[in-house]
C-alpha atoms as a PDB file:
ATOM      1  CA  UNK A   1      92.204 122.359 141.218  1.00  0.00           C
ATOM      2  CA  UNK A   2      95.274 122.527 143.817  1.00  0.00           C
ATOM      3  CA  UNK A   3      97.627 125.359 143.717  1.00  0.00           C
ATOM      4  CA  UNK A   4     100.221 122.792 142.890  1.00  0.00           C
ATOM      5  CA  UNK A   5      98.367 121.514 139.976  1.00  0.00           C
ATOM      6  CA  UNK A   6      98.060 124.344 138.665  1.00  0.00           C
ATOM      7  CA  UNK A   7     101.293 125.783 138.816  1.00  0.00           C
ATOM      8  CA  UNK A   8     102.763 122.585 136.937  1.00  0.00           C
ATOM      9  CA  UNK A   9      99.670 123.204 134.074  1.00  0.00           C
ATOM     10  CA  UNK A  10     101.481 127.222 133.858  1.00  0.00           C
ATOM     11  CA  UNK A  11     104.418 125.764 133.674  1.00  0.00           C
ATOM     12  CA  UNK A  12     103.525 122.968 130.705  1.00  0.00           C
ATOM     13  CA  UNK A  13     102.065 126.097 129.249  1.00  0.00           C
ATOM     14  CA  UNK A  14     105.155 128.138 129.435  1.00  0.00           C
ATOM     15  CA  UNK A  15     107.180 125.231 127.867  1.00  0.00           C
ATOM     16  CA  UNK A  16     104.669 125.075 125.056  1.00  0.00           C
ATOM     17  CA  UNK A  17     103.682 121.653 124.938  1.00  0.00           C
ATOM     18  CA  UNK A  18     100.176 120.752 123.185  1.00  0.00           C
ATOM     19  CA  UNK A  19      97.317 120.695 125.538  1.00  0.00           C
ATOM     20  CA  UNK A  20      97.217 116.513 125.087  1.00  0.00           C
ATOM     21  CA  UNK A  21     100.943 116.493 126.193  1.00  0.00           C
ATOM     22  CA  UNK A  22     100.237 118.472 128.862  1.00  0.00           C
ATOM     23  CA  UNK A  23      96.720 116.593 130.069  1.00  0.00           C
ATOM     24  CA  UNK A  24      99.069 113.342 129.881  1.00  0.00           C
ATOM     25  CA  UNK A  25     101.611 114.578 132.161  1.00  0.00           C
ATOM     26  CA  UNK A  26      99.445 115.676 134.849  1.00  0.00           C
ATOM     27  CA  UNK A  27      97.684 112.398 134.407  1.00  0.00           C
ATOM     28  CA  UNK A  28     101.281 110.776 134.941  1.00  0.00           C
ATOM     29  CA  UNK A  29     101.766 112.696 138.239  1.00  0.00           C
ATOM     30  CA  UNK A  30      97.952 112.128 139.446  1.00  0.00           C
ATOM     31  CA  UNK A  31      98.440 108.715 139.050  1.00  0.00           C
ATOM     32  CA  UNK A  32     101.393 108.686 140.939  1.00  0.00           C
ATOM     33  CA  UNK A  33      99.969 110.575 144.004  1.00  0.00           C
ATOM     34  CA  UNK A  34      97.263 107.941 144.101  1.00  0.00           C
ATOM     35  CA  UNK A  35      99.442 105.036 144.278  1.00  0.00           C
ATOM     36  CA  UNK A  36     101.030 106.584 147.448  1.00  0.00           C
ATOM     37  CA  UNK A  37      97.670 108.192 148.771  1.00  0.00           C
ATOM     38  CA  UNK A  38      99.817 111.422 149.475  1.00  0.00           C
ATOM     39  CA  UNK A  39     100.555 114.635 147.325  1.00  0.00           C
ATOM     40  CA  UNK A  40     103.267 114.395 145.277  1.00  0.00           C
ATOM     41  CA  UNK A  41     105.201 117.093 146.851  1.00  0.00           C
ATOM     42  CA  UNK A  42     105.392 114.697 149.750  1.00  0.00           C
ATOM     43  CA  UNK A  43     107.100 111.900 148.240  1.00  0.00           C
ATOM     44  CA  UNK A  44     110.971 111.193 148.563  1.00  0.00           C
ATOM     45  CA  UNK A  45     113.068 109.334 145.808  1.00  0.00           C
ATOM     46  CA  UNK A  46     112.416 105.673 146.954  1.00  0.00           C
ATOM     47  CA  UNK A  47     108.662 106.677 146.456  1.00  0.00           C
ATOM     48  CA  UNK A  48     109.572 107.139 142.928  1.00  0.00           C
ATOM     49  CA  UNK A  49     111.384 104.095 142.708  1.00  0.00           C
ATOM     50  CA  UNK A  50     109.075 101.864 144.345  1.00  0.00           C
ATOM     51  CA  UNK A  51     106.057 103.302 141.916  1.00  0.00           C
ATOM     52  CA  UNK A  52     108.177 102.551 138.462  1.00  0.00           C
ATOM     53  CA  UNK A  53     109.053  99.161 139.622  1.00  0.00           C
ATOM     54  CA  UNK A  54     105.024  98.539 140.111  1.00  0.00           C
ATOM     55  CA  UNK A  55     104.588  99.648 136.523  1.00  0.00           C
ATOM     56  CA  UNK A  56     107.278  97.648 135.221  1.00  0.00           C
ATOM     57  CA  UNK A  57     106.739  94.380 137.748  1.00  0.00           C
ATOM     58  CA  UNK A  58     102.903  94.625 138.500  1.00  0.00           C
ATOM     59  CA  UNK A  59     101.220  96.531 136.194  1.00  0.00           C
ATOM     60  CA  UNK A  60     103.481  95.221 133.233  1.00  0.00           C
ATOM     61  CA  UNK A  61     102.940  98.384 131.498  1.00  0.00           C
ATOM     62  CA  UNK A  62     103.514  99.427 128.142  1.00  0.00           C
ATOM     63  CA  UNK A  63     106.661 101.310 127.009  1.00  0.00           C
ATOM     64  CA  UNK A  64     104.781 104.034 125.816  1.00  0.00           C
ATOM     65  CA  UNK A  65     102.986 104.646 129.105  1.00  0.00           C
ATOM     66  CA  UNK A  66     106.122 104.200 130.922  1.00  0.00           C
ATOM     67  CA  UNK A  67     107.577 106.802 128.680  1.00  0.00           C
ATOM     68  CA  UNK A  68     104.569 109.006 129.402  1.00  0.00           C
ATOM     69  CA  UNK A  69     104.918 108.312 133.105  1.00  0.00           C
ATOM     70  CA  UNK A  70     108.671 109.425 132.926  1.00  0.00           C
ATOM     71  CA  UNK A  71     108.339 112.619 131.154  1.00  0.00           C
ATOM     72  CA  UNK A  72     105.189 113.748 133.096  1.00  0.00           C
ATOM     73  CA  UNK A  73     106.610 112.860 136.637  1.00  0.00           C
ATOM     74  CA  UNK A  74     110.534 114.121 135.999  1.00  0.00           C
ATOM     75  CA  UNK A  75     108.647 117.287 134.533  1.00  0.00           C
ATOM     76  CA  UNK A  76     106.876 118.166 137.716  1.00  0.00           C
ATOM     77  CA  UNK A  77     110.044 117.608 140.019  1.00  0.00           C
ATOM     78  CA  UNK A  78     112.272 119.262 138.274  1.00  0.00           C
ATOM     79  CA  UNK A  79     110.160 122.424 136.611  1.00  0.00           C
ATOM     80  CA  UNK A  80     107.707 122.644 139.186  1.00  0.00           C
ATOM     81  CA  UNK A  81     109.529 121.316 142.667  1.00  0.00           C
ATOM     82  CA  UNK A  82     112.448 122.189 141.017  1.00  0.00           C
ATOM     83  CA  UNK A  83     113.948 119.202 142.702  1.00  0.00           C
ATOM     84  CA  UNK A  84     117.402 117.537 140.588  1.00  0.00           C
ATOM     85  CA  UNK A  85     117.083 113.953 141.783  1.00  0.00           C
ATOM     86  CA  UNK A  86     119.581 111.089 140.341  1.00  0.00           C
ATOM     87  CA  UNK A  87     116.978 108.353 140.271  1.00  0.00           C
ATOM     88  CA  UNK A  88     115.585 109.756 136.209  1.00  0.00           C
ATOM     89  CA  UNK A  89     118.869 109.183 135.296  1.00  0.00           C
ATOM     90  CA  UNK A  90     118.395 105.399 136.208  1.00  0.00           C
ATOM     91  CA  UNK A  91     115.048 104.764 134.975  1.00  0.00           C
ATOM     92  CA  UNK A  92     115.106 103.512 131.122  1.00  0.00           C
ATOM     93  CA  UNK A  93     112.190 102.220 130.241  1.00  0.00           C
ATOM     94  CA  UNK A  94     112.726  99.001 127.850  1.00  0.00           C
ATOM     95  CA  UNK A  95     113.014  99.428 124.183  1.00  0.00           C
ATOM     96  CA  UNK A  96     110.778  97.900 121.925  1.00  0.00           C
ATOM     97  CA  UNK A  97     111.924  96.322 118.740  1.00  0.00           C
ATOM     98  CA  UNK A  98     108.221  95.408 117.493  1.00  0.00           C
ATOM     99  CA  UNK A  99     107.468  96.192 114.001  1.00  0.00           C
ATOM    100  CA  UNK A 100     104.196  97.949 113.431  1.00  0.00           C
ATOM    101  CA  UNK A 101     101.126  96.165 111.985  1.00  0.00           C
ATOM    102  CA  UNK A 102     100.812  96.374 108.046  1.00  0.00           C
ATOM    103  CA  UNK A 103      97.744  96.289 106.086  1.00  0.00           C
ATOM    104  CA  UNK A 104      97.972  95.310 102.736  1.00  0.00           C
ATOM    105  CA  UNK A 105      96.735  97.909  99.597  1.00  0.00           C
ATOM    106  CA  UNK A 106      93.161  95.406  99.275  1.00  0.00           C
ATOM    107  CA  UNK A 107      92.664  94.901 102.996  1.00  0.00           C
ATOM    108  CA  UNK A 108      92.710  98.728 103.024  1.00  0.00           C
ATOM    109  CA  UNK A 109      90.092  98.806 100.161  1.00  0.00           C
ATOM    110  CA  UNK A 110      88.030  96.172 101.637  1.00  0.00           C
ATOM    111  CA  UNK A 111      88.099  97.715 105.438  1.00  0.00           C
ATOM    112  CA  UNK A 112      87.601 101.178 104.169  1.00  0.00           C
ATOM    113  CA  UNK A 113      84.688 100.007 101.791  1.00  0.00           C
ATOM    114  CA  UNK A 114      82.915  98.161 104.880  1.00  0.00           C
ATOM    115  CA  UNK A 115      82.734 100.992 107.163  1.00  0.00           C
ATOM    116  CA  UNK A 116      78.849 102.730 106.176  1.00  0.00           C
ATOM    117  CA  UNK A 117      78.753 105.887 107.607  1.00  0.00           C
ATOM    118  CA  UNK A 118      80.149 108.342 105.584  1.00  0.00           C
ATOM    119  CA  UNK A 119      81.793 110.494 108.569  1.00  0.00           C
ATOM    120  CA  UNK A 120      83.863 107.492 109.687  1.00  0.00           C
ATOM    121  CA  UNK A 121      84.328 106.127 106.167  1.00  0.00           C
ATOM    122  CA  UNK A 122      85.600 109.963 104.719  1.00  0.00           C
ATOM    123  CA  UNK A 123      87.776 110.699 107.700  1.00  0.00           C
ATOM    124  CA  UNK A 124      89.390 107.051 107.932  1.00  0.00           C
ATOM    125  CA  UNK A 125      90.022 107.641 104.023  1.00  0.00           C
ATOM    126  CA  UNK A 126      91.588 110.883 104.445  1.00  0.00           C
ATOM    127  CA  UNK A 127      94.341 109.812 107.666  1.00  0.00           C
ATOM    128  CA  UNK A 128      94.946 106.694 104.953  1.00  0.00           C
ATOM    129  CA  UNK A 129      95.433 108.592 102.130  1.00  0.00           C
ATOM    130  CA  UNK A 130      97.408 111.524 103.554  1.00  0.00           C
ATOM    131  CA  UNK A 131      99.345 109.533 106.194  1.00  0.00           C
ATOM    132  CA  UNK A 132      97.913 111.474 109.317  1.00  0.00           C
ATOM    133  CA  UNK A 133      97.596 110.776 112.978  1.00  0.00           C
ATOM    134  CA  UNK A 134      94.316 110.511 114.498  1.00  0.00           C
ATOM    135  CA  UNK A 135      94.148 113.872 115.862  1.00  0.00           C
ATOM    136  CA  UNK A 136      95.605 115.463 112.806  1.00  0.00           C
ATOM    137  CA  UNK A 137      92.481 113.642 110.758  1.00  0.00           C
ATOM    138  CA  UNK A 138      89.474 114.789 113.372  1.00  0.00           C
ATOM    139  CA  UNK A 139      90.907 118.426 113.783  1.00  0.00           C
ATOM    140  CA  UNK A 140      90.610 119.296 110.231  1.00  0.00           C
ATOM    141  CA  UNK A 141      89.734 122.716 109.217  1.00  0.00           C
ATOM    142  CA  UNK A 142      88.356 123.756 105.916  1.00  0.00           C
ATOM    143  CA  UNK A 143      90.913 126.250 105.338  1.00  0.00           C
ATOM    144  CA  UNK A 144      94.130 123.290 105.655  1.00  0.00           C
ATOM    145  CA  UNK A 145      92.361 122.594 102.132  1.00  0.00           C
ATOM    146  CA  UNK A 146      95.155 123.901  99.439  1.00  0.00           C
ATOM    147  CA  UNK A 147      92.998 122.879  96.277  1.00  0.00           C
ATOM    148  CA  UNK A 148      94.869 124.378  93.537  1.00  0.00           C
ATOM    149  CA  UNK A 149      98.269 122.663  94.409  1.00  0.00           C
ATOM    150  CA  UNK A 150      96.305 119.548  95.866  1.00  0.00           C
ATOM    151  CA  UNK A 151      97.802 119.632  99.385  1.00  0.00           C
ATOM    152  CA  UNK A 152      97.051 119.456 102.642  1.00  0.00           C
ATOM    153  CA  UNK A 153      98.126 122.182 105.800  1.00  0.00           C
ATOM    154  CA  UNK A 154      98.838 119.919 108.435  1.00  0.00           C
ATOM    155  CA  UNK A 155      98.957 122.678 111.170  1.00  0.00           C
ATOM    156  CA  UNK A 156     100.432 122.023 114.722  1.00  0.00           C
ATOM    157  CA  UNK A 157     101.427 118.164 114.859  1.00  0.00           C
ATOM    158  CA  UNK A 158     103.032 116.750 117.149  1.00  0.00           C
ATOM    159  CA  UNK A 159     105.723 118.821 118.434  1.00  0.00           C
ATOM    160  CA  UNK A 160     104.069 121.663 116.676  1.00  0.00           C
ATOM    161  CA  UNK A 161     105.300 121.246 113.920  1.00  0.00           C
ATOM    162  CA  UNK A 162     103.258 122.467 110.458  1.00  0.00           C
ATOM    163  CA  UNK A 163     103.823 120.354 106.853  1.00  0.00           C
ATOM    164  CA  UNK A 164     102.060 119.849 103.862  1.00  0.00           C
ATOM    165  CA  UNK A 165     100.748 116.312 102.590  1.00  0.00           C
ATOM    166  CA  UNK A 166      99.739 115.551  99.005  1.00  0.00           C
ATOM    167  CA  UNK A 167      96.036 116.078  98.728  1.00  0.00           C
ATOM    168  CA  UNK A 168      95.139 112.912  96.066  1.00  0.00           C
ATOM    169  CA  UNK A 169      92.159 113.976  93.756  1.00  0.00           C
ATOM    170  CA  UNK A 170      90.074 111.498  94.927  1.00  0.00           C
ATOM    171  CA  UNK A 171      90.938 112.022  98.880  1.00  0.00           C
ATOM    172  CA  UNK A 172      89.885 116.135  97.698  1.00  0.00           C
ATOM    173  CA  UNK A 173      86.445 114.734  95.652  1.00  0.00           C
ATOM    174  CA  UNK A 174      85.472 112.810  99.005  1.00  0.00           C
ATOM    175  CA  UNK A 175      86.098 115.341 101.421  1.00  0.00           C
ATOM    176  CA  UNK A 176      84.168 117.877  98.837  1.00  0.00           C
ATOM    177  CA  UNK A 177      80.926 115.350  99.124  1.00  0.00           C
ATOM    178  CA  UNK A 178      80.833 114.783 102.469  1.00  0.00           C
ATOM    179  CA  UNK A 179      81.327 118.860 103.455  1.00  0.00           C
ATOM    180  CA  UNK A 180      77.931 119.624 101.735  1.00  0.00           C
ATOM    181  CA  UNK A 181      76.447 117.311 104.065  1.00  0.00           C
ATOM    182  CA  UNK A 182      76.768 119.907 106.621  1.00  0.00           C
ATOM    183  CA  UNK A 183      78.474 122.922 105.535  1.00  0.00           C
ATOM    184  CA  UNK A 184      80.402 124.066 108.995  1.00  0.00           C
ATOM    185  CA  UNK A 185      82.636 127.109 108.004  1.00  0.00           C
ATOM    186  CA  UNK A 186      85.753 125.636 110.251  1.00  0.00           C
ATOM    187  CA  UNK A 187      85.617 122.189 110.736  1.00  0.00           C
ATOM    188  CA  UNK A 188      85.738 119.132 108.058  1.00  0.00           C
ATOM    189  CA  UNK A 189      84.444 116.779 110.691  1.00  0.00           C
ATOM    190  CA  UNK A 190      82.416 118.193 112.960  1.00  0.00           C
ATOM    191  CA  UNK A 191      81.034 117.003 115.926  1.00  0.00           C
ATOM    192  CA  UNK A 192      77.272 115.536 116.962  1.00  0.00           C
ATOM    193  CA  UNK A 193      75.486 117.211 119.830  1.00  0.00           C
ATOM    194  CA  UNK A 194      73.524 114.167 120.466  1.00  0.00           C
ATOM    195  CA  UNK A 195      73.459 110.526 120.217  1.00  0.00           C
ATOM    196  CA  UNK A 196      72.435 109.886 116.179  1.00  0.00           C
ATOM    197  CA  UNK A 197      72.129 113.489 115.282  1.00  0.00           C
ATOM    198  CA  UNK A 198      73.369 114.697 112.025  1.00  0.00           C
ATOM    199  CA  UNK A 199      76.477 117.189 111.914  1.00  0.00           C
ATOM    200  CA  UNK A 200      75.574 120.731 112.551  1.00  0.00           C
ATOM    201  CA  UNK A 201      77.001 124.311 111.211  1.00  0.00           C
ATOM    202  CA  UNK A 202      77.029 125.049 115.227  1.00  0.00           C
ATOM    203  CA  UNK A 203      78.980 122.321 116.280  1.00  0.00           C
ATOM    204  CA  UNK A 204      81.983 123.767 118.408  1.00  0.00           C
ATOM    205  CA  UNK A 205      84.414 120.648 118.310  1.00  0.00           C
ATOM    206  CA  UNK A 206      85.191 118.435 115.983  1.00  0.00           C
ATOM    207  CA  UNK A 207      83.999 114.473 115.610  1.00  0.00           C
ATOM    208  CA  UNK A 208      84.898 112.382 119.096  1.00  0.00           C
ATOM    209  CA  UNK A 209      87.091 109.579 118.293  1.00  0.00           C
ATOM    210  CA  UNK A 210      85.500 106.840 120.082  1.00  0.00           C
ATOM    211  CA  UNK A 211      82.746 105.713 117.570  1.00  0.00           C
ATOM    212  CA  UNK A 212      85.469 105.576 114.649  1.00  0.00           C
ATOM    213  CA  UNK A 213      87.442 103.418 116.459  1.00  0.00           C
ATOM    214  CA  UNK A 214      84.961 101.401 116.789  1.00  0.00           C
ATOM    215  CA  UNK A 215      83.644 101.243 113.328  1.00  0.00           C
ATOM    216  CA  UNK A 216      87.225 100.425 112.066  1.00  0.00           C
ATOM    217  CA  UNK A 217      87.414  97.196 114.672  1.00  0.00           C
ATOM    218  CA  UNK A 218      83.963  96.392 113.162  1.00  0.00           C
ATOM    219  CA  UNK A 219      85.192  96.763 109.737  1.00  0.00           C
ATOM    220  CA  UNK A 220      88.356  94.851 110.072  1.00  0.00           C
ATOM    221  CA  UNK A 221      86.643  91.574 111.994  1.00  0.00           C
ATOM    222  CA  UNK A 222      83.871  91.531 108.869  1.00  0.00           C
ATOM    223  CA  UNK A 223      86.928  91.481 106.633  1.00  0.00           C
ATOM    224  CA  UNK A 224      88.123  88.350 108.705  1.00  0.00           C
ATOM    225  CA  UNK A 225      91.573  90.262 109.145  1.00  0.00           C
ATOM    226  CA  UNK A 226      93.065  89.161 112.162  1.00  0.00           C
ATOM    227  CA  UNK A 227      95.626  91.114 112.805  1.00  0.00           C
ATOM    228  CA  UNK A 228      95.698  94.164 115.597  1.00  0.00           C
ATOM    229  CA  UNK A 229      94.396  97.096 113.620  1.00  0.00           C
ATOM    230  CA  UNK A 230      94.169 100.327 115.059  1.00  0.00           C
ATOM    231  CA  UNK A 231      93.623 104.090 113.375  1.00  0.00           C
ATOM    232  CA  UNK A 232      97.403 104.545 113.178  1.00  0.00           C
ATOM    233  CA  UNK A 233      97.680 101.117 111.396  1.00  0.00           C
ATOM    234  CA  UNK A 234      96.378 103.292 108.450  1.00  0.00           C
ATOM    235  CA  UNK A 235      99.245 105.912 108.504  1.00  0.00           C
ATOM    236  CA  UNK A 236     101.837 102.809 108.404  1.00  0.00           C
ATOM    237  CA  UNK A 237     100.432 101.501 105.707  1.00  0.00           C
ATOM    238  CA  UNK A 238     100.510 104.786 103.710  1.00  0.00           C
ATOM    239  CA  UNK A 239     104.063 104.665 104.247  1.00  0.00           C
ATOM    240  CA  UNK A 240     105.118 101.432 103.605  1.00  0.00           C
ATOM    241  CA  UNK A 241     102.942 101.422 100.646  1.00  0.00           C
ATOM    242  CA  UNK A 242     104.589 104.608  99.204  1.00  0.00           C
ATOM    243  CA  UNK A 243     108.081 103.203  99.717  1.00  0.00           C
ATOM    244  CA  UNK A 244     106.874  99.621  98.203  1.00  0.00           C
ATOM    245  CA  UNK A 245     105.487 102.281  94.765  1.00  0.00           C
ATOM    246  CA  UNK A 246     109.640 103.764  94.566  1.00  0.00           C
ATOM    247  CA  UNK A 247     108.776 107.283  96.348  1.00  0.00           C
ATOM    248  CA  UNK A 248     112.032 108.154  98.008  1.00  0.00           C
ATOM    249  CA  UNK A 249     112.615 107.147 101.970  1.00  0.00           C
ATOM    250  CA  UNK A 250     112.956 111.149 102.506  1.00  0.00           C
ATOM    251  CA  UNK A 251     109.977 112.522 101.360  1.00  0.00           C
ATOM    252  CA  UNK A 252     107.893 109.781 103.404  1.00  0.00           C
ATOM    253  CA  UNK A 253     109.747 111.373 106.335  1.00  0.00           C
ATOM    254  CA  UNK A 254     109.026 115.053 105.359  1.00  0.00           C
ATOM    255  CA  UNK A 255     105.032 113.800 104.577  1.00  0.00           C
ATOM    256  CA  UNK A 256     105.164 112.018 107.629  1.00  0.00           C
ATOM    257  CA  UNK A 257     106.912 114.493 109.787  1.00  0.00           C
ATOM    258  CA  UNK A 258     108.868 112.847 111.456  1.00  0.00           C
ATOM    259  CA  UNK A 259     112.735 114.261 112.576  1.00  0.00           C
ATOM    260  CA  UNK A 260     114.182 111.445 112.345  1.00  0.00           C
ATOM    261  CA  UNK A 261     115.171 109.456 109.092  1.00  0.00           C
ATOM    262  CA  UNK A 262     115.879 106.864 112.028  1.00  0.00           C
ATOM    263  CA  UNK A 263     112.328 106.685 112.352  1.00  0.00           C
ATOM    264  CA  UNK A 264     110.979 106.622 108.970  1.00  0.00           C
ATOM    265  CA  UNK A 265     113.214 103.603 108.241  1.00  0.00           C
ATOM    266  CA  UNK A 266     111.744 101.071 109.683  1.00  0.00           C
ATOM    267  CA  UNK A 267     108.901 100.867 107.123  1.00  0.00           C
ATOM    268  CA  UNK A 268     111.698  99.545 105.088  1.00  0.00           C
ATOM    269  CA  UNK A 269     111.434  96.251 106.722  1.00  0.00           C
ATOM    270  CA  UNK A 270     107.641  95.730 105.932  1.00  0.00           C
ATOM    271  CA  UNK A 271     107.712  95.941 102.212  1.00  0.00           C
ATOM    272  CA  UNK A 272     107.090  92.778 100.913  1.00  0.00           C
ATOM    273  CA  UNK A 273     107.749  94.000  96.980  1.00  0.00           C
ATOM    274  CA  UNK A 274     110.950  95.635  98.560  1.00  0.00           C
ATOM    275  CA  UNK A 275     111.854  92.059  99.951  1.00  0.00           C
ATOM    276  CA  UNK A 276     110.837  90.315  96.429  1.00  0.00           C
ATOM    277  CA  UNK A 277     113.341  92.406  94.430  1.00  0.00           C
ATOM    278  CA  UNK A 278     115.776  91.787  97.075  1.00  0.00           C
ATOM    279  CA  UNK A 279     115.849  87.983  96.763  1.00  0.00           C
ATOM    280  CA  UNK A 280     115.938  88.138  93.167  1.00  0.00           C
ATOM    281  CA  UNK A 281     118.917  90.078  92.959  1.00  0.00           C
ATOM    282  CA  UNK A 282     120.559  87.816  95.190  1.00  0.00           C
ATOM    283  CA  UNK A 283     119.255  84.822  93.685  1.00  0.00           C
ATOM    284  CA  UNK A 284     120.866  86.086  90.512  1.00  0.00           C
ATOM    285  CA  UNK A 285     124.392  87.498  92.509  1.00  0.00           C
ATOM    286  CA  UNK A 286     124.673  84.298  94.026  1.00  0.00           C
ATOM    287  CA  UNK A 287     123.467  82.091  91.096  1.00  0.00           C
ATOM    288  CA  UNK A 288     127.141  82.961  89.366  1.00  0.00           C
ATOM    289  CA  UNK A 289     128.883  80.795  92.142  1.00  0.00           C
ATOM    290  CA  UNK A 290     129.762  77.287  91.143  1.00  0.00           C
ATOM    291  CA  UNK A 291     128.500  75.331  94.240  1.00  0.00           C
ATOM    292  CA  UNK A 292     128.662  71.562  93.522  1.00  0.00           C
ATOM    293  CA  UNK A 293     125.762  69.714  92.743  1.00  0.00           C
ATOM    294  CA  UNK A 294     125.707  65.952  94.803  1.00  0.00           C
ATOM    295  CA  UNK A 295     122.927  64.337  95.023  1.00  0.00           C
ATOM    296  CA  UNK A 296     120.811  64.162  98.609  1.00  0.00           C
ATOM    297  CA  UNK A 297     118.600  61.225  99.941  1.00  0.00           C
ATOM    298  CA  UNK A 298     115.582  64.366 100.319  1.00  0.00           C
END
């Protein structure tokens, strides 16, 4: 590792950003050095230019990474180089206005159902269920378990940020089974040592994410569903399908946590027994109006 490296990983540290923020953004400035082929304390403001109009022009990259890119690279100049150049203020990268993908409450059943082994089946049930992100799901600890109030201790999310989630019986039953398959004393999912081997009390880490991801794509083409699932497709379905059930736009947010309302409501354009109730009332506000009926050769 290069002294410079280094010094920007102290400095993530110091800020107190999560160790996958902080992997990202040295990523982002990695990359960026081996676009140029020179270290990144060599590079001028036109370097930086030129490399975010590749992303955007060439690479047609995603807004997330750009975002990622942004953060990472303006991080290391200015906290690291401590260098104040005007060209972050220009770069914006473009905002989406795509809605996220929606399954349905039976597509859930029927994807969940299809997925055999119980590791990827429990933990898949348990980020639908509770609305978690992937790595809130995996990193499970048997202690986040609250059974007497039915909850869940989501600990350090992002920003690092603790909440509690409704634990539903069933979700708590589940979780119950599969823990006797292996016992760990920390985690809920822990990880294999070696290809096919059975969870182990000595595992240090929990579950990699690779082979559930998998097993979900699996799942969803044997189900015929053709839309683009992915593991967070599960957490917007929680939500929208709370919000389509009457459970109040707020308290999605808090389960959710996000710190935004701003955020939270845009599952309120995705509920399709939201958008029913909505055309009936208007079918019966605008059903008073005398419009004239003349007949129409079609």
């Amino acid at each position: 590792m290069t002294i410079l490296r280094q010094k920007m990983q102290e400095d993530l540290q110091l800020r107190g950003l999560s160790p996958k923020t902080q992997e990202a953004y040295v990523r982002a400035v990695r990359q960026l050095a081996e676009y140029h082929g020179r270290s990144p304390d060599q590079l001028n403001e036109e370097d930086i230019r030129r490399y975010f109009l590749y992303l955007k022009n060439e690479k047609k990259a995603a807004r997330g990474s750009v975002t990622i890119a942004l953060c990472g690279i303006k991080f290391f100049y200015e906290q690291t180089l401590e260098r104040e150049w005007r060209i972050f203020d220009l770069i914006r990268p473009e905002k989406s206005k795509k809605l996220p993908v929606i399954l349905s409450r039976a597509e859930v059943k029927a994807v969940l159902g299809g997925i055999h082994r119980l590791d990827y089946r429990t933990c898949l049930t348990t980020i639908y269920s509770c609305g978690l992100r992937l790595s809130e799901g995996l990193s499970l600890q048997v202690s986040q378990i609250d059974s007497a109030r039915m909850l869940l201790h989501i600990q350090k999310g992002k920003g690092g940020k603790d909440r509690y989630v409704p634990l539903p019986e069933g979700t708590c039953q589940l979780l119950r089974h599969y823990w006797a398959t292996h016992r760990h004393p920390k985690w809920l999912f822990p990880g294999r040592r070696r290809r096919g081997e059975r969870p182990g009390m000595d595992a240090t880490k929990p579950m990699n994410e690779r082979g559930m991801r998998t097993a979900l794509k699996q799942a969803v083409a044997a189900q015929g569903i053709r839309k683009a699932v992915s593991v967070h497709t599960l957490r917007h379905s929680y939500a929208t399908h709370l919000l389509e059930a009457g459970v109040n736009l707020r308290q999605i947010q808090t389960y959710l946590g996000h710190n935004s309302l701003r955020t939270t409501a845009i599952y309120t354009h995705l509920t399709s027994d939201g958008e029913t109730r909505a055309a009936a009332v208007i079918n019966r506000l605008m059903g008073e109006l005398e419009i004239p009926q003349e007949s129409v050769p079609w």
